[in-house]
PDB file of N, CA and C in Angstrom:
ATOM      1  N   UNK A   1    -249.179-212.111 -29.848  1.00  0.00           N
ATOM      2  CA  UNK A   1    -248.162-213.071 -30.211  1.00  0.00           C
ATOM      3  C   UNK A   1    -247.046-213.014 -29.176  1.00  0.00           C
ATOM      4  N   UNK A   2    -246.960-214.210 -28.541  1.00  0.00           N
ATOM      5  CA  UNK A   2    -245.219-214.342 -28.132  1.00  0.00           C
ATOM      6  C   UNK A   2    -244.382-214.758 -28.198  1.00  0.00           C
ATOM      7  N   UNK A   3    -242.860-214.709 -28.157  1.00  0.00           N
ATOM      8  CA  UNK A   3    -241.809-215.452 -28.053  1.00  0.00           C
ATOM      9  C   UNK A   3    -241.918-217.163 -27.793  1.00  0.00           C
ATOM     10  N   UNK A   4    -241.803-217.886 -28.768  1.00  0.00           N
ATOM     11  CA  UNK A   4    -241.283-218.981 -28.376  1.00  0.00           C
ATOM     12  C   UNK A   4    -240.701-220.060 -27.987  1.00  0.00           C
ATOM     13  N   UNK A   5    -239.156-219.083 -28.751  1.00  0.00           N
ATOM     14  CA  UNK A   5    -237.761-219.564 -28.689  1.00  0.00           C
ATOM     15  C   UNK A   5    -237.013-218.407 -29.315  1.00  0.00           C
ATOM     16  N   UNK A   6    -235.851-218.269 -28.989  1.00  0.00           N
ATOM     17  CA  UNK A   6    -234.828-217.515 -29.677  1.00  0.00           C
ATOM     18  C   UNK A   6    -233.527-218.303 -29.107  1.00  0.00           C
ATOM     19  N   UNK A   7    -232.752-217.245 -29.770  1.00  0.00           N
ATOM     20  CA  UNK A   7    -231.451-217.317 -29.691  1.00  0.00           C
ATOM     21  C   UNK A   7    -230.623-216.031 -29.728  1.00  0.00           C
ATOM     22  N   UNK A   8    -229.185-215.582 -29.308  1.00  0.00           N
ATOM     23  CA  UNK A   8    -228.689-214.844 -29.465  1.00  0.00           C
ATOM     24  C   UNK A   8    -227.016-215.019 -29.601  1.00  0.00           C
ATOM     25  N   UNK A   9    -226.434-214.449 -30.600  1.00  0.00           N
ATOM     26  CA  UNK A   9    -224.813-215.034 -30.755  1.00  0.00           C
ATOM     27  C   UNK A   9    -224.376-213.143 -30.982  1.00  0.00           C
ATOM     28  N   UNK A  10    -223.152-213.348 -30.085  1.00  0.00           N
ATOM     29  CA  UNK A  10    -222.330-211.964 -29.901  1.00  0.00           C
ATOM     30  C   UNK A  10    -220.647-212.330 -30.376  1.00  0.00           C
ATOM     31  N   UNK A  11    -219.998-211.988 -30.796  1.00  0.00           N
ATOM     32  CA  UNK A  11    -218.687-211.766 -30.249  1.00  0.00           C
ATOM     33  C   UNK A  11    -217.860-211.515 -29.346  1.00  0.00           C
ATOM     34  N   UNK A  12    -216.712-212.580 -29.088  1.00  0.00           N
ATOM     35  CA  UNK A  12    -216.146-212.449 -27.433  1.00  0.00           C
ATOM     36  C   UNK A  12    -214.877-213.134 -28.128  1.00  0.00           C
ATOM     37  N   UNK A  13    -214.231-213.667 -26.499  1.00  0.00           N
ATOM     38  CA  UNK A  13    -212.610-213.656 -26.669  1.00  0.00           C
ATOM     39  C   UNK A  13    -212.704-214.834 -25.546  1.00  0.00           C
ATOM     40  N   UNK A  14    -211.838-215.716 -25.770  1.00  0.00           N
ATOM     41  CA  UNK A  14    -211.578-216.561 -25.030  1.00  0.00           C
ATOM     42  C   UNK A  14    -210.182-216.379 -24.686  1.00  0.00           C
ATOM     43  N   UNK A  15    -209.151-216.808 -22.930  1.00  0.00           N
ATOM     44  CA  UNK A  15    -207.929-216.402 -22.817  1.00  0.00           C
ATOM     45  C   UNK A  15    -207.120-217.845 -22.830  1.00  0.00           C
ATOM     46  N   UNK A  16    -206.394-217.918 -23.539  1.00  0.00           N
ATOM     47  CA  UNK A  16    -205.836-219.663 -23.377  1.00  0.00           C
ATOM     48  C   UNK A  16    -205.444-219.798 -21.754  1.00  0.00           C
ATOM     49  N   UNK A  17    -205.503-218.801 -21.125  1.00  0.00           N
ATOM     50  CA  UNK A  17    -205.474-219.263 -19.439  1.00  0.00           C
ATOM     51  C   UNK A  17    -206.559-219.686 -18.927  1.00  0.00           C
ATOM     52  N   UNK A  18    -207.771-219.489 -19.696  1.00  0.00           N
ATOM     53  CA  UNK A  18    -208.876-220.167 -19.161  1.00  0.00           C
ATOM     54  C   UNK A  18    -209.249-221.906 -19.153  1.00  0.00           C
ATOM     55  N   UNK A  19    -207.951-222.670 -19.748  1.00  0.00           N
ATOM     56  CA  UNK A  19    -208.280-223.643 -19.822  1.00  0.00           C
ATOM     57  C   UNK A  19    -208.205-224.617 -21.309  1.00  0.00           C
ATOM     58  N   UNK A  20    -208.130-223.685 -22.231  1.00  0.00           N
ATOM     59  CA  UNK A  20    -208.065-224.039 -23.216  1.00  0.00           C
ATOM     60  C   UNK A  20    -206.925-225.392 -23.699  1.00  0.00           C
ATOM     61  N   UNK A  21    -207.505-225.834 -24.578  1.00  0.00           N
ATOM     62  CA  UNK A  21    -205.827-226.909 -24.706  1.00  0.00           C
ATOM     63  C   UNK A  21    -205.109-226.056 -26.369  1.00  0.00           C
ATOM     64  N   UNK A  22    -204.239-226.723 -26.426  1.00  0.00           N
ATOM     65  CA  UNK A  22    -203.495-226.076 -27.982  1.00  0.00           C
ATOM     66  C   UNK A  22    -204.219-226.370 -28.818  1.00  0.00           C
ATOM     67  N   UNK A  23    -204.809-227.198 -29.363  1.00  0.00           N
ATOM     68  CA  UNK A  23    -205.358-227.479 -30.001  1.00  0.00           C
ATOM     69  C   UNK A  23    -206.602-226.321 -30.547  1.00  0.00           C
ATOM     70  N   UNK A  24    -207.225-225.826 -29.658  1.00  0.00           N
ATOM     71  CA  UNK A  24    -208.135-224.812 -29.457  1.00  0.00           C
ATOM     72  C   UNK A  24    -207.945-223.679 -29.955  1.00  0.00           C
ATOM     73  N   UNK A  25    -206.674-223.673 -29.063  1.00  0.00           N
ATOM     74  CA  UNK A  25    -205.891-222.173 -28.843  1.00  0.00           C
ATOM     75  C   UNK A  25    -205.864-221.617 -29.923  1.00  0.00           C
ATOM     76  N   UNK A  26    -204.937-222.781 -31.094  1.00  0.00           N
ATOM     77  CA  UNK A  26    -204.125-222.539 -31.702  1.00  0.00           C
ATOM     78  C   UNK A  26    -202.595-221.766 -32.055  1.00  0.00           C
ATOM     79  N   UNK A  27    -201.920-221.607 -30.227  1.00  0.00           N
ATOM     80  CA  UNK A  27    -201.187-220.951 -29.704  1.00  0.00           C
ATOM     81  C   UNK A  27    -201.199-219.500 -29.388  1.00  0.00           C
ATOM     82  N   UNK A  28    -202.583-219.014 -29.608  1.00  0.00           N
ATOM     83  CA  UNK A  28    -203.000-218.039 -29.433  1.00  0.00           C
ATOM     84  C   UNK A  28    -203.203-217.628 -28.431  1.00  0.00           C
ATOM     85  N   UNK A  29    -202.807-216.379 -27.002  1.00  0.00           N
ATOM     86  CA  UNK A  29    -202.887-216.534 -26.015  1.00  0.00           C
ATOM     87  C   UNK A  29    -204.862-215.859 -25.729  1.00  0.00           C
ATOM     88  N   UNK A  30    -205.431-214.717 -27.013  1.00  0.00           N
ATOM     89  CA  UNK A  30    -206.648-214.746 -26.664  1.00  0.00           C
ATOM     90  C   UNK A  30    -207.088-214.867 -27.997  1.00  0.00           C
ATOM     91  N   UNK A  31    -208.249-216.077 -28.045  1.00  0.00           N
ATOM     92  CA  UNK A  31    -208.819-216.611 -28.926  1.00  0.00           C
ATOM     93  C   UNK A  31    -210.110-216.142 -29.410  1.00  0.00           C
ATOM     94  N   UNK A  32    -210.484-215.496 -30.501  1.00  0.00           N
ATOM     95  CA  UNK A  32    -211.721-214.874 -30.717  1.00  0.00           C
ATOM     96  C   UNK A  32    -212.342-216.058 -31.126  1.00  0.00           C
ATOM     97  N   UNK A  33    -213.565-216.148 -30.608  1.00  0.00           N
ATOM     98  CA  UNK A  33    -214.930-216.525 -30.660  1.00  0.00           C
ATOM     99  C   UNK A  33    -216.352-215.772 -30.976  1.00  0.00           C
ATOM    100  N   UNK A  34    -217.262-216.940 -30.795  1.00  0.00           N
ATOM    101  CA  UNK A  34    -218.735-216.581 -30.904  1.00  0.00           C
ATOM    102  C   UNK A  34    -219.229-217.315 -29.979  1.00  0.00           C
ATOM    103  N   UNK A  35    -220.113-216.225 -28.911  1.00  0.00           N
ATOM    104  CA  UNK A  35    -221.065-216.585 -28.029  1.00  0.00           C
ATOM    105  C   UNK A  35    -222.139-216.968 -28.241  1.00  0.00           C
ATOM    106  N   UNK A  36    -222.841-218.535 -28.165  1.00  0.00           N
ATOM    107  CA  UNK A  36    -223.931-218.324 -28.300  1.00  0.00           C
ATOM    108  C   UNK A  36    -224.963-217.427 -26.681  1.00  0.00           C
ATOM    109  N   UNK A  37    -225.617-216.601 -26.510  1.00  0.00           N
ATOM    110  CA  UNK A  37    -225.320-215.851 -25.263  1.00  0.00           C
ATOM    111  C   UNK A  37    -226.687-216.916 -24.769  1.00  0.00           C
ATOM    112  N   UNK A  38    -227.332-216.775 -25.517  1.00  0.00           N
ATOM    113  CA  UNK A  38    -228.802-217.443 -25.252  1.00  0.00           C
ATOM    114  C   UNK A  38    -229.535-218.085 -26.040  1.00  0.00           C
ATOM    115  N   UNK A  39    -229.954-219.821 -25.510  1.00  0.00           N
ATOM    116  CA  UNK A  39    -230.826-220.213 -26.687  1.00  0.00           C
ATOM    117  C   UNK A  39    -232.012-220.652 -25.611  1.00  0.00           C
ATOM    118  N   UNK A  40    -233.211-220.471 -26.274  1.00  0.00           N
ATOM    119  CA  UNK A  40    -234.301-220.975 -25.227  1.00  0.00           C
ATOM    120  C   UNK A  40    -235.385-220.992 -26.189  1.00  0.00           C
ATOM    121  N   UNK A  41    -236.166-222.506 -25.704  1.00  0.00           N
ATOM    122  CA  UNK A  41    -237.597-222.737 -26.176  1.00  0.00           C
ATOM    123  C   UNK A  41    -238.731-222.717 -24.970  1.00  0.00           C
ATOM    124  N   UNK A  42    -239.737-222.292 -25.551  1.00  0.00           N
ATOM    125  CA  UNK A  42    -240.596-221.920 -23.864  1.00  0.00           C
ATOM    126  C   UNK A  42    -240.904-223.890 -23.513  1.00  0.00           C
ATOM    127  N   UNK A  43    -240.987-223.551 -22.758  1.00  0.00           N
ATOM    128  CA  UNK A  43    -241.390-224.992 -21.852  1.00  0.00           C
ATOM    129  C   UNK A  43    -242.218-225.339 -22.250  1.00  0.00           C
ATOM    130  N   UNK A  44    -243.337-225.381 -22.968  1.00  0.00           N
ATOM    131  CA  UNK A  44    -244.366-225.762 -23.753  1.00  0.00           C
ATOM    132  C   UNK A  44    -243.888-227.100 -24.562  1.00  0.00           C
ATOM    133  N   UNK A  45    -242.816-226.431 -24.772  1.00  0.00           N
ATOM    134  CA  UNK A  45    -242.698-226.831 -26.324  1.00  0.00           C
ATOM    135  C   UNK A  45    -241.526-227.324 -26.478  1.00  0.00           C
ATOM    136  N   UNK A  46    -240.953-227.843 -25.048  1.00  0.00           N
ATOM    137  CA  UNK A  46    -239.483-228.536 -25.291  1.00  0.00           C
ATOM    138  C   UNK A  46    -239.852-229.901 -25.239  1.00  0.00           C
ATOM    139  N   UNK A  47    -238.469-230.338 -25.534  1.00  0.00           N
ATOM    140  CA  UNK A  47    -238.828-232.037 -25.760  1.00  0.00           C
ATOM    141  C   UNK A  47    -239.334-232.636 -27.433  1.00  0.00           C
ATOM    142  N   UNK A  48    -239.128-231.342 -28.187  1.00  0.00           N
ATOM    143  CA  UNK A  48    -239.815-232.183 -29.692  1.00  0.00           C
ATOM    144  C   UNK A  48    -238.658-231.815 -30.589  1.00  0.00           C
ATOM    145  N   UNK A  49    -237.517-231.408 -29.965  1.00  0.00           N
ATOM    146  CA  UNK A  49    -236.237-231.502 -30.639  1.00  0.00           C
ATOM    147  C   UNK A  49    -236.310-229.715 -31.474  1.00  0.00           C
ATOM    148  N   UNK A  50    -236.920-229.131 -30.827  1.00  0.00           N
ATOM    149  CA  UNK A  50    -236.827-227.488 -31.602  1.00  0.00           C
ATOM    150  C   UNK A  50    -235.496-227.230 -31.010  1.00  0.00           C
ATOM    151  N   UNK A  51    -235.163-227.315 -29.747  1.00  0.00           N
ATOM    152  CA  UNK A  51    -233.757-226.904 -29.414  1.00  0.00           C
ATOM    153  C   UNK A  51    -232.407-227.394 -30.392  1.00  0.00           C
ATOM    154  N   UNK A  52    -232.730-228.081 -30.712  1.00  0.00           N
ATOM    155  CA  UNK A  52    -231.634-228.690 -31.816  1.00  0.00           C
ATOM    156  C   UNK A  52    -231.784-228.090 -32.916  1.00  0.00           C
ATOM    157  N   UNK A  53    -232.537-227.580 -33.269  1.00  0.00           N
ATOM    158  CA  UNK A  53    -233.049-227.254 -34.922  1.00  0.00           C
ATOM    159  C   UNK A  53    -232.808-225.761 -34.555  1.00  0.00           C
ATOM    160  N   UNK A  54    -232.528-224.829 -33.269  1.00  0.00           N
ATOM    161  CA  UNK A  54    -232.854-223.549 -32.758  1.00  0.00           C
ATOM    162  C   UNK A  54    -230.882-223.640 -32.757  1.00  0.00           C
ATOM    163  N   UNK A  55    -230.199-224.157 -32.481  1.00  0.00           N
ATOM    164  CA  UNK A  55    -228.921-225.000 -32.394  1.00  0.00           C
ATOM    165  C   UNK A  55    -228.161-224.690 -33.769  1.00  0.00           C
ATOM    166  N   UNK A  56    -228.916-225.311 -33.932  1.00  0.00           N
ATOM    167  CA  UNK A  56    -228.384-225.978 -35.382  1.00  0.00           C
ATOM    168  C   UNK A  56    -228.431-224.238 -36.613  1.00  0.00           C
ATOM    169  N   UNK A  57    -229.255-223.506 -36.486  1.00  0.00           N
ATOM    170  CA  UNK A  57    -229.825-222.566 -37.039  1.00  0.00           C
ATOM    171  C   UNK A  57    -228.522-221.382 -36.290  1.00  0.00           C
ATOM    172  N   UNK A  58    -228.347-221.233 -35.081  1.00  0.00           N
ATOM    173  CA  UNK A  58    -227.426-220.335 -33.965  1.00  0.00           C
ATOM    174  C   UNK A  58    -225.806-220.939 -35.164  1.00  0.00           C
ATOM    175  N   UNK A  59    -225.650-222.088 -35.074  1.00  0.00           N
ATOM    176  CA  UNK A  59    -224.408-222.786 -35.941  1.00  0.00           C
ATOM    177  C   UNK A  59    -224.386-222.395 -36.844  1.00  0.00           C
ATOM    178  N   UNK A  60    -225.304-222.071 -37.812  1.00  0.00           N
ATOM    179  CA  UNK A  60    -224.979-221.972 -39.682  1.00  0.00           C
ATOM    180  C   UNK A  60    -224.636-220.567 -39.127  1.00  0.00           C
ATOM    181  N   UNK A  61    -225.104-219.850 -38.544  1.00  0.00           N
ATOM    182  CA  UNK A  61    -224.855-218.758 -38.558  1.00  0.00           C
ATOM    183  C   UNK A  61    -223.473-217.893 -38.174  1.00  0.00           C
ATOM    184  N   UNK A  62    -223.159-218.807 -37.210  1.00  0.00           N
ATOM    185  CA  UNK A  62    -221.660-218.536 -36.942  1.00  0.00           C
ATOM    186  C   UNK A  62    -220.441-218.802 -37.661  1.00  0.00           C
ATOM    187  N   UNK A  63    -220.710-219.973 -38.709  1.00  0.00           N
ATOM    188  CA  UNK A  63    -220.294-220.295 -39.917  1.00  0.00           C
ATOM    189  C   UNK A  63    -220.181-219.638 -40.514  1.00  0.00           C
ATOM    190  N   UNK A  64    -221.560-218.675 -40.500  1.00  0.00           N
ATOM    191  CA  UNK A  64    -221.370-218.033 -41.990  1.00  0.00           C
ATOM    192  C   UNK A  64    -220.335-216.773 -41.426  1.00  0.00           C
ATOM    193  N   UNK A  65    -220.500-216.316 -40.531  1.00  0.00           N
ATOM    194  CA  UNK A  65    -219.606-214.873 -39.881  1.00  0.00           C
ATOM    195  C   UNK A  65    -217.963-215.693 -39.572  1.00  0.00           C
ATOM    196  N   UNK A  66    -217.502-216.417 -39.328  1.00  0.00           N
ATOM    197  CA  UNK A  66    -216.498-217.159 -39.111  1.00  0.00           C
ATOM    198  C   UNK A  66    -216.050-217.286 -40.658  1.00  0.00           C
ATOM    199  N   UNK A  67    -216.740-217.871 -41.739  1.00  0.00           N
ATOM    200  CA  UNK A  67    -215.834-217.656 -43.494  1.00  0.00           C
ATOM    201  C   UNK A  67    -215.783-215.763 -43.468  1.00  0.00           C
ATOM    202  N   UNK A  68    -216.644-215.385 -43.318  1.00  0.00           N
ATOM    203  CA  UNK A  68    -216.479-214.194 -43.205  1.00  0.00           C
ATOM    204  C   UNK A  68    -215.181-213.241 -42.348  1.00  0.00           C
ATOM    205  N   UNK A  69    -215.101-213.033 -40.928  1.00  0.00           N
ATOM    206  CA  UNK A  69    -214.549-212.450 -40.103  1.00  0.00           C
ATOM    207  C   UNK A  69    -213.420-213.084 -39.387  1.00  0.00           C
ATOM    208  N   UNK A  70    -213.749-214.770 -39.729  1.00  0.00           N
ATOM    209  CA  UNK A  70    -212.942-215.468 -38.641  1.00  0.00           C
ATOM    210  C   UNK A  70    -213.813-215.813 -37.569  1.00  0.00           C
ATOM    211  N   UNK A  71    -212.912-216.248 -36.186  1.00  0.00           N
ATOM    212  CA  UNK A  71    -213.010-216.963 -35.246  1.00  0.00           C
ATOM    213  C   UNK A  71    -212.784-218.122 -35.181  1.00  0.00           C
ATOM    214  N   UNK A  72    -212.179-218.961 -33.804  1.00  0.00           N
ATOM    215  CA  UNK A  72    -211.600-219.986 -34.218  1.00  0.00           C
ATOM    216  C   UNK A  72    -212.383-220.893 -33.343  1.00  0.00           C
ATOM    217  N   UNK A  73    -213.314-220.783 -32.223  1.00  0.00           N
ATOM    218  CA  UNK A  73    -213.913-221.154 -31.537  1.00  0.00           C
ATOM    219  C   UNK A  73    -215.897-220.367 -31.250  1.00  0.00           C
ATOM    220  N   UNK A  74    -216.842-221.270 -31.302  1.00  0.00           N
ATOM    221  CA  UNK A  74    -218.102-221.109 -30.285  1.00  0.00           C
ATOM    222  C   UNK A  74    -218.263-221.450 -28.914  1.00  0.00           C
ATOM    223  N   UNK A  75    -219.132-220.800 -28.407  1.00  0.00           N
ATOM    224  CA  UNK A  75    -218.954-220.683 -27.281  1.00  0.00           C
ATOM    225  C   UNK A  75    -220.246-220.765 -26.909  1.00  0.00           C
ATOM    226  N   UNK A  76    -220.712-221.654 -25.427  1.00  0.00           N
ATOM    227  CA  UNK A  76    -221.355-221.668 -24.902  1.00  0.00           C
ATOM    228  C   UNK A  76    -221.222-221.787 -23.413  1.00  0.00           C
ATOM    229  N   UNK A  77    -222.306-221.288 -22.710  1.00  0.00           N
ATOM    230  CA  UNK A  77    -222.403-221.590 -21.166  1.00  0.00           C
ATOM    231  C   UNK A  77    -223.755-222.586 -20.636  1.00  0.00           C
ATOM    232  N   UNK A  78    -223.307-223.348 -19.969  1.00  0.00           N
ATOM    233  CA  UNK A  78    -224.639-224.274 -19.940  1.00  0.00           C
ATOM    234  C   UNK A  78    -224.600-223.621 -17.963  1.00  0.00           C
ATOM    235  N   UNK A  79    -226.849-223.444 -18.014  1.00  0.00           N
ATOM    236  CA  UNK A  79    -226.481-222.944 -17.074  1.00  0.00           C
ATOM    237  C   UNK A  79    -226.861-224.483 -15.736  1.00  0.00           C
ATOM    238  N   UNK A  80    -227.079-225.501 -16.267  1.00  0.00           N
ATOM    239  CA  UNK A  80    -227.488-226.717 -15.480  1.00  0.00           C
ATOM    240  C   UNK A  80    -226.490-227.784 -16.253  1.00  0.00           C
ATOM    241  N   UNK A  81    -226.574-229.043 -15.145  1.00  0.00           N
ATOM    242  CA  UNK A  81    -226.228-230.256 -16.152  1.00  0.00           C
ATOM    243  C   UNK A  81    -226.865-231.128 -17.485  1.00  0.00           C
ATOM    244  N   UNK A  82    -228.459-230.574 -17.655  1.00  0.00           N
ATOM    245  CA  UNK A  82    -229.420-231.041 -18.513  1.00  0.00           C
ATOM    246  C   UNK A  82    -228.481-230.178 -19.983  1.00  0.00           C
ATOM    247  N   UNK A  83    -228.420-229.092 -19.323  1.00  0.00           N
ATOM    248  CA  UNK A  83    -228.219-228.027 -20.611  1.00  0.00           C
ATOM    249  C   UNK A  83    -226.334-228.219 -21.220  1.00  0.00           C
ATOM    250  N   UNK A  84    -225.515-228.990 -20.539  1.00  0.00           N
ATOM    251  CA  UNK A  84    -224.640-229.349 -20.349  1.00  0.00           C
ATOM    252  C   UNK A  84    -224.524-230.546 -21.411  1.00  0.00           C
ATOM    253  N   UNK A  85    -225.193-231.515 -20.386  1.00  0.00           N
ATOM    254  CA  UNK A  85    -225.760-232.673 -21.716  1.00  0.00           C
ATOM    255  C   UNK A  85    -226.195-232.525 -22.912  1.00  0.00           C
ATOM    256  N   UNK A  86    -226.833-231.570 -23.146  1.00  0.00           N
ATOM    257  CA  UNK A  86    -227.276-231.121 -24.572  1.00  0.00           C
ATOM    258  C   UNK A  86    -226.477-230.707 -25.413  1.00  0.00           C
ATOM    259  N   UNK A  87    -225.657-229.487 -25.035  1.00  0.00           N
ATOM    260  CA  UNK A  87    -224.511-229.027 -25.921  1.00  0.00           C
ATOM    261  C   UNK A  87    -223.312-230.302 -25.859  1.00  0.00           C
ATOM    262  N   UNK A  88    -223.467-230.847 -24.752  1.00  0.00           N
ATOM    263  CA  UNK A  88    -221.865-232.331 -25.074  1.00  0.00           C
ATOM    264  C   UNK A  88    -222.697-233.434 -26.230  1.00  0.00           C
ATOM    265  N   UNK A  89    -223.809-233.089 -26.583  1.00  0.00           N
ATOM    266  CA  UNK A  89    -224.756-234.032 -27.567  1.00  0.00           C
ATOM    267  C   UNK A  89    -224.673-234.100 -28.549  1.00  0.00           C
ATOM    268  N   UNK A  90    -224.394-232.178 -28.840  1.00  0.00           N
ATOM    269  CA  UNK A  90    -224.420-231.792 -30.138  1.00  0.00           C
ATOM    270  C   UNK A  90    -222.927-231.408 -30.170  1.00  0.00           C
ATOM    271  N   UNK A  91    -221.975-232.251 -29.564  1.00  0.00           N
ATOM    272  CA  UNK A  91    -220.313-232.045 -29.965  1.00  0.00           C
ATOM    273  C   UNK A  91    -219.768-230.661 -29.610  1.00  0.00           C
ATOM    274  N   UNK A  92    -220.070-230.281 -28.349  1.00  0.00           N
ATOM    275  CA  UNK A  92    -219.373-229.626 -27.699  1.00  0.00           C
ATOM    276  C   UNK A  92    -218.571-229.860 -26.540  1.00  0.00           C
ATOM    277  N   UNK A  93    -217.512-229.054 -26.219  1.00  0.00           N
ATOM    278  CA  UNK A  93    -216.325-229.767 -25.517  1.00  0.00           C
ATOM    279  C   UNK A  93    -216.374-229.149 -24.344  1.00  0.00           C
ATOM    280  N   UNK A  94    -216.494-229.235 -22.808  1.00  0.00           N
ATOM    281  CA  UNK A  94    -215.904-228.861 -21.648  1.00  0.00           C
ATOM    282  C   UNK A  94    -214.713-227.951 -21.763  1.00  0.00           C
ATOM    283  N   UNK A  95    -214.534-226.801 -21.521  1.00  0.00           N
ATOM    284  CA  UNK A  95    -213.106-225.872 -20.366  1.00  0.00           C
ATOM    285  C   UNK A  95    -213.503-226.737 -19.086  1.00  0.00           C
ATOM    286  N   UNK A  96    -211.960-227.595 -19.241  1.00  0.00           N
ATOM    287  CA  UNK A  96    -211.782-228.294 -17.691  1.00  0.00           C
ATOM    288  C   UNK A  96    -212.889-228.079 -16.866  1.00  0.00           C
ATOM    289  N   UNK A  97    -213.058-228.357 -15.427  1.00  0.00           N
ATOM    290  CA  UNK A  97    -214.486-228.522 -14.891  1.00  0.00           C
ATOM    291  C   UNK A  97    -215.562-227.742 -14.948  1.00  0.00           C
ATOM    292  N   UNK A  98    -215.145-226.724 -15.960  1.00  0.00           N
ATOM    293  CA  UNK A  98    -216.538-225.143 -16.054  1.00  0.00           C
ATOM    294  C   UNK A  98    -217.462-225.910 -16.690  1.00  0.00           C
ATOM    295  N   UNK A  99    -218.728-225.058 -16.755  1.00  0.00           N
ATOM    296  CA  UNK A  99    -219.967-224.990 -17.495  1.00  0.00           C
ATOM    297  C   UNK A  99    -219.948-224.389 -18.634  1.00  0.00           C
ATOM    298  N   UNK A 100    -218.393-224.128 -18.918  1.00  0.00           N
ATOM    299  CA  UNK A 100    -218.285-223.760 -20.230  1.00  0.00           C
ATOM    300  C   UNK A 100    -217.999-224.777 -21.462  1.00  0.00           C
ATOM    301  N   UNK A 101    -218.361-224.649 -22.616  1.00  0.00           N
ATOM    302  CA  UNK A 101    -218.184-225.460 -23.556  1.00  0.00           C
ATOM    303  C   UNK A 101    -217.859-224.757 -25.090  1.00  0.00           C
ATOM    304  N   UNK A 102    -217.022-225.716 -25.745  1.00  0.00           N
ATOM    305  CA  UNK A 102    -216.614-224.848 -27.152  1.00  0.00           C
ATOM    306  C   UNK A 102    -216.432-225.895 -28.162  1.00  0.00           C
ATOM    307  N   UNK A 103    -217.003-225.423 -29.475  1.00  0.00           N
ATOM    308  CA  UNK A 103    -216.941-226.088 -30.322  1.00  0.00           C
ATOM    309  C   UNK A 103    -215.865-225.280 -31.696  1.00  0.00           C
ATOM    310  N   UNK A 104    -215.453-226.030 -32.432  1.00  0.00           N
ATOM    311  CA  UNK A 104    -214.956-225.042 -33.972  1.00  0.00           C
ATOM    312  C   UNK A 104    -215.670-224.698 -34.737  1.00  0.00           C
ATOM    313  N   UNK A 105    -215.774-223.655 -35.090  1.00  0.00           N
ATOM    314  CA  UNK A 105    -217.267-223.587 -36.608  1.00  0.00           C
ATOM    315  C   UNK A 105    -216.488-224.235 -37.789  1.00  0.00           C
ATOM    316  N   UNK A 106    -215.385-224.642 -37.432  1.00  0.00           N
ATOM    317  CA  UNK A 106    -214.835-225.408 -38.537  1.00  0.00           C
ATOM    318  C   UNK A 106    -215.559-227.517 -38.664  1.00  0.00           C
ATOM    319  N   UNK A 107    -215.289-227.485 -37.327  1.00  0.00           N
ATOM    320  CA  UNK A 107    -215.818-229.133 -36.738  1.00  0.00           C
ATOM    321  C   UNK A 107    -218.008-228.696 -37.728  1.00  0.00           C
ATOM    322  N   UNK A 108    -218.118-227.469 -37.192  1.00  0.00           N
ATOM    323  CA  UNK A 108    -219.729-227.571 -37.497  1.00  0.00           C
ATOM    324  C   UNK A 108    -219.755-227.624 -39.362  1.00  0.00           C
ATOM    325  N   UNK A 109    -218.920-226.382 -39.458  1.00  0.00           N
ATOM    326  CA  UNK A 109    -218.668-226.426 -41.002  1.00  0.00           C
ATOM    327  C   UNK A 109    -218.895-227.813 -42.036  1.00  0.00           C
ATOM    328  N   UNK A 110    -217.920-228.962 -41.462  1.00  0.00           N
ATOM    329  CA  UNK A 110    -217.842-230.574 -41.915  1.00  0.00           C
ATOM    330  C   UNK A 110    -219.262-230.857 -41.747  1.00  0.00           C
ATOM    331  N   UNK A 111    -219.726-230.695 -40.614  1.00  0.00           N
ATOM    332  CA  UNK A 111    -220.904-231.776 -40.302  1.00  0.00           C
ATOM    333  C   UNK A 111    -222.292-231.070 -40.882  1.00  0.00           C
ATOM    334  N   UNK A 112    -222.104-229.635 -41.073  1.00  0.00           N
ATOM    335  CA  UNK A 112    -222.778-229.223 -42.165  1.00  0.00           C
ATOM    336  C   UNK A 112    -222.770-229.361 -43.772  1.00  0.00           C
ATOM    337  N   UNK A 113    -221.355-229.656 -44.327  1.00  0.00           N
ATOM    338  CA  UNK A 113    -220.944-229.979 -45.231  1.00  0.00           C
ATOM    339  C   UNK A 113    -220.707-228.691 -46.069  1.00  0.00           C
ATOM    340  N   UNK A 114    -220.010-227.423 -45.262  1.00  0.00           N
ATOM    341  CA  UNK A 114    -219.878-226.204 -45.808  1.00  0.00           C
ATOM    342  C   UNK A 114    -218.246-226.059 -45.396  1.00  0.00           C
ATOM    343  N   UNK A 115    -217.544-226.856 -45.621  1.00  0.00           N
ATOM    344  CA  UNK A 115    -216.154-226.959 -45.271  1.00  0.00           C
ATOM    345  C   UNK A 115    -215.211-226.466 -46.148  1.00  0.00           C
ATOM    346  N   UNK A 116    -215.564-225.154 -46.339  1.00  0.00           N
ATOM    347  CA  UNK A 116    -214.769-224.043 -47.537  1.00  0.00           C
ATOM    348  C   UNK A 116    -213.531-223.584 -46.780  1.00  0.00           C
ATOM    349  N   UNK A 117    -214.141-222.522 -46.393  1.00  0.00           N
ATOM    350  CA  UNK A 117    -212.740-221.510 -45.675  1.00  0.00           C
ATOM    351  C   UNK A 117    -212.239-221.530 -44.560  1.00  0.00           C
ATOM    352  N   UNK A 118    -212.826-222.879 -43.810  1.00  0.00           N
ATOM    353  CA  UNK A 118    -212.734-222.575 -42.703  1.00  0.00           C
ATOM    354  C   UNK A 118    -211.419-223.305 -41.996  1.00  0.00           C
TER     355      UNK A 118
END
């Protein structure tokens, strides 16, 4: 048996000098987050929308640790413009010209319809 896709989400810190706007921040000068560090479907098998559903699965989860622990931001790194496009697809936002991108688990919370504590 092998790997066909995973994912991996860590804890990290974002610095509002990195770009952040207030809004983000929340005037916070370092902003705890969740990394998603890695999501990948083998090449086989991309293109039938598992990355979204692999996505989407990485999200509830940060949700659920965010009602839990907090955090005010997710986090991703796209390492191409394809992968770029994907996360700006699924409503993630650009740090000014980086390959970085961040969403709220609060924004995912709504669109999950788990908009408790967050």
């Amino acid at each position: 048996m092998s790997v066909r896709a995973y994912y991996a989400v860590a804890p990290t810190q974002l610095n509002r000098e990195d770009g952040l706007s207030r809004s983000m921040s929340a005037g916070y000068t370092s902003v705890p987050a969740y990394l998603v560090a890695r999501l990948a479907v083998d090449l086989n098998l991309q293109g039938q929308g598992l990355g979204a559903e692999l996505l989407l699965d990485a999200l509830e989860l940060v949700v659920e640790a965010a009602e839990l622990g907090g955090g005010r931001l997710v986090v991703v790194d796209a390492i191409d413009e394809m992968t770029r496009a994907f996360y700006e697809h699924h409503g993630f936002a650009r740090i000014g010209e980086s390959d970085r991108l961040v969403i709220k688990p609060a924004t995912v919370a709504d669109v999950l319809g788990r908009s408790k504590r967050l």
